[in-house]
Each structure stands twice: as C-alpha cells, then as structure tokens.
Protein backbone atom coordinates (compact mmCIF):
# COMPACT_ATOMS: atom_id res chain seq x y z
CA UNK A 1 20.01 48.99 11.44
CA UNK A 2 23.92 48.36 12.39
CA UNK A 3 25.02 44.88 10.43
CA UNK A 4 26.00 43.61 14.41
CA UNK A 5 22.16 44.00 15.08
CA UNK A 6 20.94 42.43 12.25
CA UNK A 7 23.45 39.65 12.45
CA UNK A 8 21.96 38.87 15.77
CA UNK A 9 18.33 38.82 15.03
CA UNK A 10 19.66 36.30 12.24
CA UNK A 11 21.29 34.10 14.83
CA UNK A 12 18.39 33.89 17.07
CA UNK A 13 16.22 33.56 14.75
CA UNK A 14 18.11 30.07 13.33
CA UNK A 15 18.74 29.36 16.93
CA UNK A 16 14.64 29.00 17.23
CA UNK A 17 14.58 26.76 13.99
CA UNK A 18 17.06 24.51 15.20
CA UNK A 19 15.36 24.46 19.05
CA UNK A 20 11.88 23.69 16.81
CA UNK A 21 14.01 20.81 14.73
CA UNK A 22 15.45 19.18 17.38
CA UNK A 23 11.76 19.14 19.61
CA UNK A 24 10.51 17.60 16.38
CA UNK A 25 12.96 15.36 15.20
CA UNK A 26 12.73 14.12 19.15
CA UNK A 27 9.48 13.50 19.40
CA UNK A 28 9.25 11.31 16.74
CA UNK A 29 12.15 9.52 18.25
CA UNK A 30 10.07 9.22 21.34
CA UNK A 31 7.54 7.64 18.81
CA UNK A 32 9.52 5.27 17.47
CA UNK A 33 10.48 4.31 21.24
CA UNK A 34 7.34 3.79 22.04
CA UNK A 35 6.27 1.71 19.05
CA UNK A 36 2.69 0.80 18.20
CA UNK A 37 -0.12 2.42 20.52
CA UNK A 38 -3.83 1.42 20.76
CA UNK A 39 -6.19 5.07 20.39
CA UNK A 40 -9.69 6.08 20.91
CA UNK A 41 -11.73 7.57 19.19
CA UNK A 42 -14.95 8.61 19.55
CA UNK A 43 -17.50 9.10 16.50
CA UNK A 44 -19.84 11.77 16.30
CA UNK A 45 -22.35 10.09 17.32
CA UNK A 46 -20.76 8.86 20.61
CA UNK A 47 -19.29 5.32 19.64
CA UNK A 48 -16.30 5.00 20.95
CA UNK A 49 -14.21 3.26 18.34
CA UNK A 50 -10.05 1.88 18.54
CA UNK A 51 -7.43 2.10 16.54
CA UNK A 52 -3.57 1.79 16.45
CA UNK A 53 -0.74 4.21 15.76
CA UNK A 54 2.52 3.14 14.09
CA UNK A 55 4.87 5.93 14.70
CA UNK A 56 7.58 5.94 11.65
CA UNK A 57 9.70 7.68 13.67
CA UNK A 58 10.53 10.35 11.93
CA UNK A 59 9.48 13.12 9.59
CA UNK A 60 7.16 11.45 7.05
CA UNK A 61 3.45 10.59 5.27
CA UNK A 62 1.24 8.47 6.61
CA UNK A 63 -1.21 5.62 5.46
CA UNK A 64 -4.65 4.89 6.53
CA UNK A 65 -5.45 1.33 6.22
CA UNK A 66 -9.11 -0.22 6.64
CA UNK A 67 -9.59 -3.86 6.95
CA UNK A 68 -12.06 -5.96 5.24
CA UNK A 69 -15.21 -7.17 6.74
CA UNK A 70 -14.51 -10.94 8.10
CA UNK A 71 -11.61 -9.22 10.31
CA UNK A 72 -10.71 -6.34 12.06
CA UNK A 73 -7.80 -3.81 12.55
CA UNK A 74 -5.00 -6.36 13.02
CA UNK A 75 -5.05 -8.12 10.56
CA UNK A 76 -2.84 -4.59 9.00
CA UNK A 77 -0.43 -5.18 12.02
CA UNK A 78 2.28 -7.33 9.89
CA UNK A 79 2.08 -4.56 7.10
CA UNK A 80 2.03 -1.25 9.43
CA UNK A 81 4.95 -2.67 11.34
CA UNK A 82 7.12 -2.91 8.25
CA UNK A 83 5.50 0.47 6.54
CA UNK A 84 6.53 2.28 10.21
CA UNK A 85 10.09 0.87 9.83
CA UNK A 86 10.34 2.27 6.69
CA UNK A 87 9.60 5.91 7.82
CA UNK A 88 5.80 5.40 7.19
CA UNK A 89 2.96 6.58 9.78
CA UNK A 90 0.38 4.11 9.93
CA UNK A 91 -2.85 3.91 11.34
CA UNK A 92 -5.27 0.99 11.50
CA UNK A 93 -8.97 1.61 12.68
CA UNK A 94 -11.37 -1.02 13.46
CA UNK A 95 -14.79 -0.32 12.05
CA UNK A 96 -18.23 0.00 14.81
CA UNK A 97 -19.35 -3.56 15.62
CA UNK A 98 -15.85 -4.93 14.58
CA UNK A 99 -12.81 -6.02 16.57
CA UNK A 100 -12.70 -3.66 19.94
CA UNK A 101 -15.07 -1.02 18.78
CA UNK A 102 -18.43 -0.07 19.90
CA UNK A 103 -21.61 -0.38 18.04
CA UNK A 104 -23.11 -3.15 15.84
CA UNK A 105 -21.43 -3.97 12.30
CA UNK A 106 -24.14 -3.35 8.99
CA UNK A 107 -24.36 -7.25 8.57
CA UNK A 108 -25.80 -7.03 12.06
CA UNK A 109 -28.59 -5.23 11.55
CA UNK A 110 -31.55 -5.30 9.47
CA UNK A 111 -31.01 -4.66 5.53
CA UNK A 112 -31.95 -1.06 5.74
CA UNK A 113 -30.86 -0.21 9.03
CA UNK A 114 -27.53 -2.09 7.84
CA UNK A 115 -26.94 -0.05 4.48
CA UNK A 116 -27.78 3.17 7.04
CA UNK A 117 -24.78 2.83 9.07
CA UNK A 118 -22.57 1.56 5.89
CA UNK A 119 -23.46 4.72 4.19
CA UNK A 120 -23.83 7.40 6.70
CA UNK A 121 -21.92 6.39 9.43
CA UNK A 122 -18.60 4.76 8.20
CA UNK A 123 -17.63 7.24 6.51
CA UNK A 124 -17.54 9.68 9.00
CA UNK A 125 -15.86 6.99 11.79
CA UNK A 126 -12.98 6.59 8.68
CA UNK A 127 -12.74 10.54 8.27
CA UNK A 128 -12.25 11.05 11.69
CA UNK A 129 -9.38 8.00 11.69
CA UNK A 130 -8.18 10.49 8.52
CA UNK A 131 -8.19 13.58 11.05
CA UNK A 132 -6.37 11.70 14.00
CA UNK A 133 -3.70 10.69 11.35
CA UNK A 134 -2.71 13.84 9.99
CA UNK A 135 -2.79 15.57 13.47
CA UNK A 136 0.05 13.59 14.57
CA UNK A 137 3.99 14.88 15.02
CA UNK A 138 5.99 14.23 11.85
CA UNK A 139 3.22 13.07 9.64
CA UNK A 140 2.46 15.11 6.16
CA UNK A 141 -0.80 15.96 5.82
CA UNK A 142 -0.39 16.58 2.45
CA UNK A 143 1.20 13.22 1.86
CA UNK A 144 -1.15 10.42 2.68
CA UNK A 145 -2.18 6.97 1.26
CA UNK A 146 -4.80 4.86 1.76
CA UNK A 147 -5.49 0.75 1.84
CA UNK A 148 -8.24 -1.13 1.64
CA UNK A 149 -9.04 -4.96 1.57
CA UNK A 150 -12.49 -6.57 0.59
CA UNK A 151 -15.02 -3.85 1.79
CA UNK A 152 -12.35 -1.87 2.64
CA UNK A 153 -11.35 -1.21 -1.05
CA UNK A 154 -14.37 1.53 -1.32
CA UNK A 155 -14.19 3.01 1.45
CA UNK A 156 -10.26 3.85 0.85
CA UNK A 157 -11.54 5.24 -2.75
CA UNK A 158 -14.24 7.34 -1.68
CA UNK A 159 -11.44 8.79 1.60
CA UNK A 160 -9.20 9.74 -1.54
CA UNK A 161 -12.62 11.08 -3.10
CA UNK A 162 -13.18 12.94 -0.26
CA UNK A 163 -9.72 14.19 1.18
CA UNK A 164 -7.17 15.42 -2.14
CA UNK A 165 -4.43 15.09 0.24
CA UNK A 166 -4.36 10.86 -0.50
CA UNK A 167 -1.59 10.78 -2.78
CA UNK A 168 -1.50 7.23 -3.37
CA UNK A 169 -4.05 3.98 -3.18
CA UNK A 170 -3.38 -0.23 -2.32
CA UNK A 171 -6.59 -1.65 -3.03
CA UNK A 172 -6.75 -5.73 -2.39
CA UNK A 173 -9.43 -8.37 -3.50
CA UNK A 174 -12.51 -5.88 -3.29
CA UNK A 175 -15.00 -3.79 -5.60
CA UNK A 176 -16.12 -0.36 -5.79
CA UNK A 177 -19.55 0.97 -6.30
CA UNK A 178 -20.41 2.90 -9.31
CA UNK A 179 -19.33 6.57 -7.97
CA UNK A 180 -16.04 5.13 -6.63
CA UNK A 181 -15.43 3.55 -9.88
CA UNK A 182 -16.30 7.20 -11.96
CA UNK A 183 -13.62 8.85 -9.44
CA UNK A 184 -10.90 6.00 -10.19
CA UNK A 185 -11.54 7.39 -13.95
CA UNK A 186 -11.34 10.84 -13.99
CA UNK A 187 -7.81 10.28 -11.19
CA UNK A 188 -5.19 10.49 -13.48
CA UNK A 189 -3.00 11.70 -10.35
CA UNK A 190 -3.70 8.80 -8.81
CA UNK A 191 -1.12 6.06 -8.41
CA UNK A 192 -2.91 2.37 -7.36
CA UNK A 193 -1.44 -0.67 -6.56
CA UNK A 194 -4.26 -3.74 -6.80
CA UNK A 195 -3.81 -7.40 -5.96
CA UNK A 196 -5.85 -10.39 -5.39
CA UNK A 197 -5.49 -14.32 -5.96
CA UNK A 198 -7.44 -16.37 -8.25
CA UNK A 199 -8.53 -19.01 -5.35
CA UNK A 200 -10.76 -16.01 -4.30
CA UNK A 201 -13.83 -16.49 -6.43
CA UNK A 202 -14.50 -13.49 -8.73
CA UNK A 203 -11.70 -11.20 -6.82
CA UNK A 204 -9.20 -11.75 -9.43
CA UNK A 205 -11.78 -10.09 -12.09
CA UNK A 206 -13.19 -7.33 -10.04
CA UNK A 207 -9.66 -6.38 -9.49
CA UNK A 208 -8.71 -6.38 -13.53
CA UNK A 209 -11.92 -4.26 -13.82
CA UNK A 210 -11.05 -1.56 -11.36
CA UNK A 211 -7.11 -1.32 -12.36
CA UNK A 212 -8.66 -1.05 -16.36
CA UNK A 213 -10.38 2.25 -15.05
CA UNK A 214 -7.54 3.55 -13.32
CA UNK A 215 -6.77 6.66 -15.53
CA UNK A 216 -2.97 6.60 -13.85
CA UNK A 217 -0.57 5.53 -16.18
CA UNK A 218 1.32 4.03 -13.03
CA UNK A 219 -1.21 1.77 -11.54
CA UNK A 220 -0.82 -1.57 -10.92
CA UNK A 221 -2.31 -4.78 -10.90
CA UNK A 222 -0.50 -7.69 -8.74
CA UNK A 223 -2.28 -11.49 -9.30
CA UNK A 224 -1.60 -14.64 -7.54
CA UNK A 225 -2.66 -17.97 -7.91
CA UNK A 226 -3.67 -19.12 -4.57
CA UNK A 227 -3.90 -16.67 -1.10
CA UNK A 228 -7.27 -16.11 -0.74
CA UNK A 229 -8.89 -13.26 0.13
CA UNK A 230 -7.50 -9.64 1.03
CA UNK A 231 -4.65 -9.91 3.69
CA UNK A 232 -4.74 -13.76 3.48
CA UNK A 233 -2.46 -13.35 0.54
CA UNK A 234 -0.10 -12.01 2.67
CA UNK A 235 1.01 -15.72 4.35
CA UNK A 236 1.38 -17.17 1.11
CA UNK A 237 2.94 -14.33 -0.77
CA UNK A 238 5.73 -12.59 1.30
CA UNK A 239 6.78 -10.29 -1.56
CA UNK A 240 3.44 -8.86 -1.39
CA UNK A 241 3.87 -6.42 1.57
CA UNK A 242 6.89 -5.45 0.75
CA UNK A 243 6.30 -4.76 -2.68
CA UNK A 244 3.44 -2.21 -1.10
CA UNK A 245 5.64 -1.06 1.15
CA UNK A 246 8.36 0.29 -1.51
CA UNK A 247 5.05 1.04 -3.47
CA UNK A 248 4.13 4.02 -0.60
CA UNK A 249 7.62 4.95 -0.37
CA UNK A 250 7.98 5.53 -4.24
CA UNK A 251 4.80 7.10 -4.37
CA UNK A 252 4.66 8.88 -1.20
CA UNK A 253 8.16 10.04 -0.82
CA UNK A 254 9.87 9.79 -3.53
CA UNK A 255 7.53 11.10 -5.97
CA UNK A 256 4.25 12.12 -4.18
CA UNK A 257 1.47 11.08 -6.25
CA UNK A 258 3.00 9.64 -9.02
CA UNK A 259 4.39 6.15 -9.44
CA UNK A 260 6.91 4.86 -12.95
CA UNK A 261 4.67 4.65 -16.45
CA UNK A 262 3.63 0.72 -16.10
CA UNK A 263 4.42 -0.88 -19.61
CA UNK A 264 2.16 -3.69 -19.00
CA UNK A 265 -1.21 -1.96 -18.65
CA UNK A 266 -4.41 -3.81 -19.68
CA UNK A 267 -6.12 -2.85 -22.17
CA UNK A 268 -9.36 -0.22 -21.85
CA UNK A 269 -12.30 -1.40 -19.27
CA UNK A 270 -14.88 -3.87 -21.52
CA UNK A 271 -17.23 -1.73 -23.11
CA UNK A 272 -19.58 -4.20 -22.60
CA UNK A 273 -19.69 -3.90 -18.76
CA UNK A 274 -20.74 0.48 -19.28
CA UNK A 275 -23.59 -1.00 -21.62
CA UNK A 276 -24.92 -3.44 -19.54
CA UNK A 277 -25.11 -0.55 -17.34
CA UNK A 278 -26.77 2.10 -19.29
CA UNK A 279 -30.77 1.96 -19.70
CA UNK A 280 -31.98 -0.47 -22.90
CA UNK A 281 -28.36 -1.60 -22.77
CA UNK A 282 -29.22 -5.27 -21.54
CA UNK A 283 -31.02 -5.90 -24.36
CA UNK A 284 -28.06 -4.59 -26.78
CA UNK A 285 -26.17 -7.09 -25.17
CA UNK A 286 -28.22 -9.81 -25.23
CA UNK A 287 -28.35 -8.77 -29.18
CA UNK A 288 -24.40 -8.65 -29.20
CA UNK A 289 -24.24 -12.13 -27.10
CA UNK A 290 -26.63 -13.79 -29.87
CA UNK A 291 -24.26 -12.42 -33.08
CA UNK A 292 -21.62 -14.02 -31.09
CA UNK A 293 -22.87 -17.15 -30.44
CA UNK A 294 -23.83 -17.70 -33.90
CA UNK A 295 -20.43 -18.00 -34.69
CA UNK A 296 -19.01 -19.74 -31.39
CA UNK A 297 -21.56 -21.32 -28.99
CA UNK A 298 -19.62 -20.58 -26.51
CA UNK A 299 -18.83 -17.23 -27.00
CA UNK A 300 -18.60 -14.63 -23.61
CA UNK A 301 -18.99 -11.08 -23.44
CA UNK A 302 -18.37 -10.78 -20.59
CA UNK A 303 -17.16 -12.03 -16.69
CA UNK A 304 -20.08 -12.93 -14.86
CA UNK A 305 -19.48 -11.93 -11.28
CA UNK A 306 -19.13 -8.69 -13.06
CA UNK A 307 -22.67 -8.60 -14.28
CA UNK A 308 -23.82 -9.65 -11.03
CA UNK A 309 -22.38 -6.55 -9.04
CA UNK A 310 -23.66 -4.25 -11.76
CA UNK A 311 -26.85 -5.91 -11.49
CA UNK A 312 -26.72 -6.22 -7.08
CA UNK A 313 -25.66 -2.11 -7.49
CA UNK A 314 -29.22 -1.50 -9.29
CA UNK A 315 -30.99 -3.64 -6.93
CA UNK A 316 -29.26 -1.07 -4.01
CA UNK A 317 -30.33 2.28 -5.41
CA UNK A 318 -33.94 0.92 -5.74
CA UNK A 319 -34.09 0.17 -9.67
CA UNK A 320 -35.85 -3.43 -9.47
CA UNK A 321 -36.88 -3.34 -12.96
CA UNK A 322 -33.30 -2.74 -14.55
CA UNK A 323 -31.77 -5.18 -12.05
CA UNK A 324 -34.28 -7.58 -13.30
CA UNK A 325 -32.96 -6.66 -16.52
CA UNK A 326 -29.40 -7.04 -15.86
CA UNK A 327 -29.37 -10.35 -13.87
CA UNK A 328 -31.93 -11.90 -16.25
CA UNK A 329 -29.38 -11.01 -18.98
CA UNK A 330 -26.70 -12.65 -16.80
CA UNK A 331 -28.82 -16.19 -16.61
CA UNK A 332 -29.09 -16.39 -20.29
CA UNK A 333 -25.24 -15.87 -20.51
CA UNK A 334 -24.47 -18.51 -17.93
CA UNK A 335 -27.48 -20.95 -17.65
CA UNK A 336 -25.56 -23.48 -15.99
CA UNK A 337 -24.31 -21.20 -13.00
CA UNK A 338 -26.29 -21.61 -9.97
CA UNK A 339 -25.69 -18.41 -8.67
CA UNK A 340 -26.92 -16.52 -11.58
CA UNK A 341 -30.92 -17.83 -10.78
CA UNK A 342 -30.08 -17.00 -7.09
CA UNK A 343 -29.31 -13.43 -7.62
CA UNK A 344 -32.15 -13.22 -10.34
CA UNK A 345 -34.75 -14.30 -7.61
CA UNK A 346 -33.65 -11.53 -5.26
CA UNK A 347 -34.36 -9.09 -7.30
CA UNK A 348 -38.02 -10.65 -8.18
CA UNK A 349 -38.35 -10.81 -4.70
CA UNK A 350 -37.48 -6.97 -4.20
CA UNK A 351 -39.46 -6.40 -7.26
CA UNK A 352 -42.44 -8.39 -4.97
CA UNK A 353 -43.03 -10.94 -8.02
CA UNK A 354 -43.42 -13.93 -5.73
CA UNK A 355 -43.63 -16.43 -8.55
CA UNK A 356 -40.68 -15.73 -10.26
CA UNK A 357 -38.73 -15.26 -7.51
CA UNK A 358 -39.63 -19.14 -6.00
CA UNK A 359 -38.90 -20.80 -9.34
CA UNK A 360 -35.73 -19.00 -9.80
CA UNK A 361 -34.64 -20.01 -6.09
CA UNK A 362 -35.38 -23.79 -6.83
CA UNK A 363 -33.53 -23.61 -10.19
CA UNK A 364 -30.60 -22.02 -8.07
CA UNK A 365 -30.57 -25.33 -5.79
CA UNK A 366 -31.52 -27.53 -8.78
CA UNK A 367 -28.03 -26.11 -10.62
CA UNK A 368 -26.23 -26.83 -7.48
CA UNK A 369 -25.84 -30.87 -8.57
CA UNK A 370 -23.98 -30.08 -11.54
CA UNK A 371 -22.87 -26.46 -11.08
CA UNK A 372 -18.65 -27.11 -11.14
CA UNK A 373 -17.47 -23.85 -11.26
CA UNK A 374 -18.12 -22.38 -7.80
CA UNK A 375 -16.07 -23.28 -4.82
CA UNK A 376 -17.56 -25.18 -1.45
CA UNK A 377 -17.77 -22.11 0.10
CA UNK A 378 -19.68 -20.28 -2.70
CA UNK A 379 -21.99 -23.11 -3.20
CA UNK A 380 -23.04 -23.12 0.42
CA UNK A 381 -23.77 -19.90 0.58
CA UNK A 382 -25.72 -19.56 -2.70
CA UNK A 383 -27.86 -22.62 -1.06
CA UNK A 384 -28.34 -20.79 1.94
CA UNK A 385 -30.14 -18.18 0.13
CA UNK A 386 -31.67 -19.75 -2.01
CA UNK A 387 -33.07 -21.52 0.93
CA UNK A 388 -33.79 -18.99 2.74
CA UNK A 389 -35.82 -17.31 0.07
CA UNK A 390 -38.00 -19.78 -0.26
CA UNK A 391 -38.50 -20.46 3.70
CA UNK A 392 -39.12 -16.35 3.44
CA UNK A 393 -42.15 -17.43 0.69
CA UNK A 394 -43.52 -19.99 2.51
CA UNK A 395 -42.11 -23.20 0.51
CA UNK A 396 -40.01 -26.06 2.04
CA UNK A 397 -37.02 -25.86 -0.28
C-alpha cells in the first residue's frame, strides 16, 4: 500500500473519532442544558415507577441513590444537584407505593405480603434504576456508586452485591441484614463512607457496627451530634454533602474503587455481637455477662439495639426459638429498657406462647414510667405495640 493511501485511511479514520467525540461531548452538553429530568420506568411486573436524571454533563460515573422509607426520591435532590455539578450522573428512584410511583409500599401490606414485595420485588425495581443509569450518554458503567439512607442502606449493599461495577458506597443512619453485612466483610475493594447523628436512637451504633466490618482500609465513619435521621442530617450539617460529594469524586474518578488508608479506623467488629449470633451462643454470653458483672454491676457486653436487630433478623427467617433466645438474653442485659420486653413478646407471640407474650407486653408498658433512655418518639411507638399486642390477645392493656 503507497504511504499517500495509508496516510489517508489514517486521516479519516481520526476524522470519525473526532466526529464520535464531538457528538458525545455534545450531548452531554445538551444534558447539562437540560438539567434534572423526571423518567419512567416500568418494573417487570408492570408498575410503572419515577425517577430523576441528573445529567453531569459530561463524560463521567454515575451514582444511584435510594431514599429511606419515611420519604421518597427528593429528598436526594439537594445532594444529586451538587454531585451533577461536579461531573457526577445521578439518579434518584422512588420506590412502588412511595412518592410518584405505582404500587403499595411493604408497610402497606400485610406482614407477609409486605416482606414479599421488600424481598422479591425491590430489588428488581432498583436493578432496573441500575440499568437505566448506566445506559445513559457519558456515564461509566464500570464506574458507579451507590447511596442509601435508613432502608435504603441495604438495598445499596446488596446493588454492589449484585452489580461488581459499584465502585464505591455512602451508607447513612441504616442497618444491613446478615448477608449484606458478610458481603461488607469479604469487600476489601470497597470504599464506604457512613454517617449518622446520635439524636437518632440506635443509628449512631448500627453505623459503628457496619463501618467495623468494612474490610476497606479506606472506609469511613462520619458522626454527628444532633441531625436526625438519614438526609435530615443534611440541614444541620452542610459539610456533610459535600464531604460525599468529594468522597465519589476521589473514589470514583480519581481512584476508582479505592479511597486514602483511614488512620482512624475502629477497632475489629465486637466479637460478642457474631456469638450472640451463632447457635448456643446466647447462653455463652449470658455466661460472659455474669463473669463481668461480678466484677462491675454494671458491666455491658454489648449495645442493645444491636442485640435487638440480631434477634428481629432470627425472628424474619423463621427461627422463633433462637430469637427467643437472643431477645431474652437482651432483657437480662437491660432489665430496665422497655423496649427490650416489647421485642421479647413478639417473638413469644410468633413462637404462639400466648402467656409469655401478654406478660412481657405489660412489663413493656409497665417500664415505660421510668424507662429514661428512649426518646418520645421511641417510647410511643414501643407503647403502641405493646398495645397492640395485647388488643391482638384479647386483653385491655
């Protein structure tokens, strides 16, 4: 081939690079123009759902963020509008039976119909928000991060779970069930940012839980004193989303999947909590509390709302007995919380031990007079349930 020939072919072929730049580059300009725009989507099963697109305008990853479950989808808009700015996709998706989407939400429906559509059908609706995402000019596919607040916080672990193309993780003021919590472990490529404010009872705890399983070495935990819960924070804390927003730039752009060594890391999750967990283990614990107390009567092992979500996560997969175990273990730790007796009468109730479960829902409303640790809020609702528990067993509380 003459050199004149071949220098042509070169030419023409850079001239259709450039042509495939510039179309490119200019529609994510358009993007940008356009700012935020409200989607639909429809689920596989035929609910339509909405969303919203912020365009970051140019060549870039993209986040997913899922709101928490006394919201919807806009709560995010403060936080995608500065992530987009920043050269950051963003999409925000409003779960079925929440903000503009079809359907009913989980706490809707029955118990069992309501854990149905939790398990089987949001995760679908948020991998099909996922799929929308990465199908959109200019954003990486390969470079995305995920947020979650409140009940949101699982469901972004177990997208990352799912999809190895989430680089990066912002978790705020929620838990994670035990198989989200096992992936969070065995992640050392996975970079988290967690926050939450001590005003939100328990939130501050789950959070130091979680970030002490992170196997990252660049995870990191954020705390505040007051905010309250998930995006709240946000109004009282304005460093907040832009701290997260350098955090998905650091570890979405500037070093995909990886975020600096953090110094200050807490120390390894409490053993305690994995043998409360494991079978016989309450009653190791309840040995271990004992030793303790021998020497300090007011010894803890352990964070109670801790033992309480191990306990509720039993009571989920059908294992009444170790629940029983679990939260009976809790009351014996903390005899004067009220919620402890409230949670340990659902699960006699589950269990279908009547008895038990009425005398533990009147010494749940009997420990409400002098129970000083739990906030109006809490106390109201551990009253209502207690309440209704016994209204469900035919007693006037």
């Amino acid at each position: 081939m003459k050199t004149t020939d071949k220098m042509k072919k070169i030419v023409k072929a850079a001239g259709g690079m450039m042509v495939g730049l510039l179309i490119l580059v200019a529609s994510c300009a358009a993007q940008q123009a356009l700012g935020p725009r409200v989607v639909d989507l429809t689920a596989a099963d035929g609910t339509k759902l909405k969303a919203t697109f912020f365009p970051g305008g140019k060549a870039g990853p993209g986040v997913l963020l899922l709101h928490q479950c006394n919201l919807q989808r806009k709560g995010w808009d403060g936080l995608a509008t500065q992530l987009a700015a920043a050269g950051v996709s963003v999409l925000t998706l409003d779960y079925r039976g929440y903000g503009e989407s079809e359907g009913k939400a989980p706490k809707d429906l029955p118990p069992a119909e309501g854990a149905k559509v939790l398990n089987e059908k949001w995760p679908g609706d948020v991998d099909m928000a996922f799929a929308y995402l990465v199908s959109q000019p200019g954003v990486d596919a390969h470079a995305v991060g995920a947020g979650g607040a409140s009940c949101g916080v699982n469901l972004a672990i177990h997208l990352a779970e799912r999809h190895p193309e989430v680089k990066s993780l912002v978790l705020l003021s929620g838990n994670a069930d035990r198989e989200g919590r096992a992936f969070l472990i065995k992640s050392e490529k996975m970079p988290v940012l967690l926050s939450a404010a001590r005003d939100d009872a328990g939130a501050v705890e789950l959070m130091q839980w979680i970030y002490s399983l992170s196997a990252n070495p660049g995870s990191k935990l954020v705390e505040y004193p007051n905010g309250g819960h998930g995006v709240y924070i946000f109004a009282a804390h304005k460093d907040l989303p832009a701290l997260i927003v350098d955090w998905y730039v650091q570890t979405l752009v500037k070093t995909p999947g990886s975020a600096p060594a953090n110094t200050a890391r807490l120390s390894d999750p409490p053993a305690i909590l994995k043998l409360i967990d494991s079978p016989g283990g309450p009653e190791k614990a309840a040995q271990q509390l004992a030793a303790a107390r021998q020497k300090d009567p007011k010894a803890k092992l352990w964070d109670e709302g801790l033992a309480n979500v191990i306990g509720y996560e039993h009571l989920q997969e059908g294992d009444n007995k170790g629940a029983i175990e679990i939260l009976r273990l809790n009351a014996d730790a903390f005899p004067d919380s009220a919620n402890v007796y409230d949670s340990l009468s659902d699960a006699y109730l589950a269990d279908g031990q009547k008895d038990l479960a009425r005398e533990n829902a009147k010494k749940a409303l009997q420990m409400l007079a002098t129970d000083t640790t739990a906030t109006e809020v809490f106390r109201k609702g551990i009253q209502e349930s207690a309440e209704g528990k016994l209204k469900q067993l035919g007693e006037k509380p």
